[in-house]
Protein backbone atom coordinates (compact mmCIF):
# COMPACT_ATOMS: atom_id res chain seq x y z
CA UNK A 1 18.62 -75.69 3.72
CA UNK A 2 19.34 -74.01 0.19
CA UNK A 3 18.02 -77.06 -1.29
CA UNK A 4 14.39 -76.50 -0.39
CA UNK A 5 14.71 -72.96 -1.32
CA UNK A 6 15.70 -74.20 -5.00
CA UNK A 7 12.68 -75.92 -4.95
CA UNK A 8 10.41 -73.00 -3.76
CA UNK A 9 11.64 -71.21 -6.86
CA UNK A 10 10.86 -73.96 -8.91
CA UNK A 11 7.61 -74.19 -7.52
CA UNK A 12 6.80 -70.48 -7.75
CA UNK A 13 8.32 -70.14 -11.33
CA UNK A 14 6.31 -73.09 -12.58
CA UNK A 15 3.03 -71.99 -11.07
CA UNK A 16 3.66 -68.28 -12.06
CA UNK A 17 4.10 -69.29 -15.70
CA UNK A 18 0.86 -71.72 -16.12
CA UNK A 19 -1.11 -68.44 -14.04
CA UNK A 20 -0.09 -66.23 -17.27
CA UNK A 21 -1.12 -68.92 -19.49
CA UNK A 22 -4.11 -69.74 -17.93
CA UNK A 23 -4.96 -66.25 -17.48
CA UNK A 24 -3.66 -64.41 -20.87
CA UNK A 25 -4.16 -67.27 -23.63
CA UNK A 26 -7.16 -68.94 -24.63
CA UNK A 27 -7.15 -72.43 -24.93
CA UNK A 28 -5.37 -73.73 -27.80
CA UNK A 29 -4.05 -70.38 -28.66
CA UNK A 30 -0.48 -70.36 -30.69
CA UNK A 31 2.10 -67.59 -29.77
CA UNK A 32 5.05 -68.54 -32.11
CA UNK A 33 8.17 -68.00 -30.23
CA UNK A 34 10.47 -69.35 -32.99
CA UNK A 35 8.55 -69.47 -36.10
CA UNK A 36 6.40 -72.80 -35.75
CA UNK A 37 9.60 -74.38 -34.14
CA UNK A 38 9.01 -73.30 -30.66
CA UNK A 39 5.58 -72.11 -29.83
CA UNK A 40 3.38 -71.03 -26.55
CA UNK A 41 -0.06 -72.31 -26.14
CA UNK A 42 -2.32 -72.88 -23.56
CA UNK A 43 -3.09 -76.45 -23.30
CA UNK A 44 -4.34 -78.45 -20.44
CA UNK A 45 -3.31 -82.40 -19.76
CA UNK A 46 -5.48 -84.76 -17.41
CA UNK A 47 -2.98 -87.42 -17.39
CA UNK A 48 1.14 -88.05 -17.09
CA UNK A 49 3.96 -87.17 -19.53
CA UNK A 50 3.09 -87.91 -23.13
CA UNK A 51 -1.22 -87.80 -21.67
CA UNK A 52 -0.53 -91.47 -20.54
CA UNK A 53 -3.22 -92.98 -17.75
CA UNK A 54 -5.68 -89.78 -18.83
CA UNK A 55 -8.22 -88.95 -15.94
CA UNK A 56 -6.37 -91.00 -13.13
CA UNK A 57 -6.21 -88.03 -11.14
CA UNK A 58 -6.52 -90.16 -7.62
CA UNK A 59 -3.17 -92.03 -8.26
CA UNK A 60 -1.31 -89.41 -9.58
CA UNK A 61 -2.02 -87.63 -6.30
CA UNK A 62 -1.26 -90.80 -3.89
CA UNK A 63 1.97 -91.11 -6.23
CA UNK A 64 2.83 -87.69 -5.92
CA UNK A 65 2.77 -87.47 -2.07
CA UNK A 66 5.06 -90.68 -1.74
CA UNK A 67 7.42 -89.27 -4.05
CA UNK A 68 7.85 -85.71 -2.06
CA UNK A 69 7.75 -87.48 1.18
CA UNK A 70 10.67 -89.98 0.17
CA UNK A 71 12.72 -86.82 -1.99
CA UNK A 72 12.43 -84.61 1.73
CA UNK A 73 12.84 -87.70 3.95
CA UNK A 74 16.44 -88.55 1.53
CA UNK A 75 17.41 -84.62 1.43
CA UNK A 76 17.76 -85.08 4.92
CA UNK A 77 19.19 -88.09 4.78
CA UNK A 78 22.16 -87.01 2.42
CA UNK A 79 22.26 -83.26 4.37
CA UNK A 80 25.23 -81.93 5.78
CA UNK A 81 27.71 -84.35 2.75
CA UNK A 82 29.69 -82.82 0.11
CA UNK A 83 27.53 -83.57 -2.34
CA UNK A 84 26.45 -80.86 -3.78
CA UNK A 85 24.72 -82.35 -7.07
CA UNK A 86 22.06 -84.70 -5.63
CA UNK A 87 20.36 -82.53 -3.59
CA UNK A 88 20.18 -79.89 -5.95
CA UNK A 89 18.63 -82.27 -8.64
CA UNK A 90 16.09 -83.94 -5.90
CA UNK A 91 15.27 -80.23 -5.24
CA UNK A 92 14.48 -79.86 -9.26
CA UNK A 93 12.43 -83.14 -9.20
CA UNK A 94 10.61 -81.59 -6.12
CA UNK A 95 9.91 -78.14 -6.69
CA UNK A 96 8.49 -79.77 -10.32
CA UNK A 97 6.30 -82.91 -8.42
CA UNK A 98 4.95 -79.77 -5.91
CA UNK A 99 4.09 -77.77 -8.67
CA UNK A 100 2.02 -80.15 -10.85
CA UNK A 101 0.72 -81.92 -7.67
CA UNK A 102 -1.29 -78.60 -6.99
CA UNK A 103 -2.45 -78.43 -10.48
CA UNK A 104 -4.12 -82.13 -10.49
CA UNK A 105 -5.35 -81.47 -7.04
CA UNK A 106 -6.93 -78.22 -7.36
CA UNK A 107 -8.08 -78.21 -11.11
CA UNK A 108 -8.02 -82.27 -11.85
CA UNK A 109 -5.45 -81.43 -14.82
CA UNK A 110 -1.78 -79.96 -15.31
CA UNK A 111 -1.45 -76.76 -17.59
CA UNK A 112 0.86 -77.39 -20.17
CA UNK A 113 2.43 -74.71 -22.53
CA UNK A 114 5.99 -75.35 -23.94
CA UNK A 115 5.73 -76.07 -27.69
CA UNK A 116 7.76 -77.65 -29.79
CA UNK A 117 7.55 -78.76 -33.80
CA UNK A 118 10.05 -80.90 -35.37
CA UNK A 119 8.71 -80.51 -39.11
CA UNK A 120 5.57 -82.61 -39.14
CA UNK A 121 6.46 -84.12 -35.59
CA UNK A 122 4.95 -82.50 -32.65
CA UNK A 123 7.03 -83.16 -28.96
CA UNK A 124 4.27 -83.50 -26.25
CA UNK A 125 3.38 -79.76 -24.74
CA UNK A 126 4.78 -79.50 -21.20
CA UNK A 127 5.42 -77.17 -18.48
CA UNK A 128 8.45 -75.86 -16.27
CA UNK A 129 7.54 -78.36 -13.66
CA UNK A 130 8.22 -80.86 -16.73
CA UNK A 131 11.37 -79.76 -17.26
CA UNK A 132 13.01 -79.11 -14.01
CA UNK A 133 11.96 -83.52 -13.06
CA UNK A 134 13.37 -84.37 -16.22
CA UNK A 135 16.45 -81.88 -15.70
CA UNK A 136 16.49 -83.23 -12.22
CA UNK A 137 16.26 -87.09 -12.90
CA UNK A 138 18.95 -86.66 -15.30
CA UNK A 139 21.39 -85.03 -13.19
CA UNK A 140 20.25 -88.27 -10.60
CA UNK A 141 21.67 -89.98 -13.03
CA UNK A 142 24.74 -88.22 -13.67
CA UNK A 143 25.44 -88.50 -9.91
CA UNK A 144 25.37 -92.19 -10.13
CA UNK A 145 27.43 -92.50 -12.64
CA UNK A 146 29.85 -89.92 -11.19
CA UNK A 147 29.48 -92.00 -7.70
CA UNK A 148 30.11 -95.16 -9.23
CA UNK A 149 33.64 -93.38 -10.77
CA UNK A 150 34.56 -92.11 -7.52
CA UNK A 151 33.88 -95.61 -5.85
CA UNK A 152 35.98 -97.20 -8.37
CA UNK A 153 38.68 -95.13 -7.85
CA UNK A 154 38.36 -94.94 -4.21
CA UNK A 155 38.84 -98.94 -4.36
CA UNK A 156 41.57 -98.30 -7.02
CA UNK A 157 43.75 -96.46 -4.25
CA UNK A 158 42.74 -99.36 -1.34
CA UNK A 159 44.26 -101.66 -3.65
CA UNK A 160 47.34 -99.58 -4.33
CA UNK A 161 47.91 -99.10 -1.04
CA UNK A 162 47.26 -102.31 0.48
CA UNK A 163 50.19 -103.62 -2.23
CA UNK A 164 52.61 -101.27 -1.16
């Protein structure tokens, strides 16, 4: 399934980008990418998005495997429709859970590196993993909304006909 193959990229990608980071960068080393706009750095998080519930290591690992095993067990629920947009944002919101799930397990914390400044305001560092769940729940979203517009109409045109 090309779905799970997304996700393999996303998985490689992500941890191929925090092994350069880890591996090239001291800690807390700045690369400016953008001037201080956008910036690489090695940082390293030991909780969720935004370094909420710090150190609970243990429950983001039970989480984690409940999440992939109910994103693979609904992939292959939904496999096979003409949907093509679900899938391929589950497969996002996989590869990304996969990819920081390793981090926490192996290392007990998540390398972050994506920088950005907004003047004095500093958006929490995150990863690729970061980005492709966020990307991913988003497009979730867009799919419900788009579902809920083709349900509509679809009832829009059993009413029509059932009048005629």
């Amino acid at each position: 399934m090309i779905y799970y193959l997304i996700a393999l990229i996303v998985f490689l990608i992500d941890q191929g980008t925090k092994y350069i980071i880890a591996t090239k960068l001291q800690l807390n080393e700045l690369v400016p990418v953008i001037g201080n706009f956008f910036v690489i750095t090695s940082h390293r998080n030991r909780g969720a998005a935004f370094g909420i519930l710090e150190n609970q290591r243990w429950f983001f690992i039970v989480i984690t495997v409940i999440v992939v095993l109910a994103i693979v067990w609904y992939m292959q629920k939904i496999k096979g429709g003409k949907n093509r947009l679900l899938p391929t944002a589950l497969a996002l919101v996989l590869g990304g859970a996969i990819g920081n799930f390793l981090d926490r397990a192996l290392n007990g914390e998540v390398v972050d590196f994506l920088m950005f400044n907004f003047g004095s305001y500093t958006f929490p560092i995150f990863n690729i993993a970061d980005s492709c769940i966020v990307v991913g729940v988003a497009l979730i979203v867009l799919d419900s909304f788009l579902d809920m517009g083709r349900q509509k109409k679809k009832e829009a045109e059993a009413g029509s006909e059932q009048t005629s």
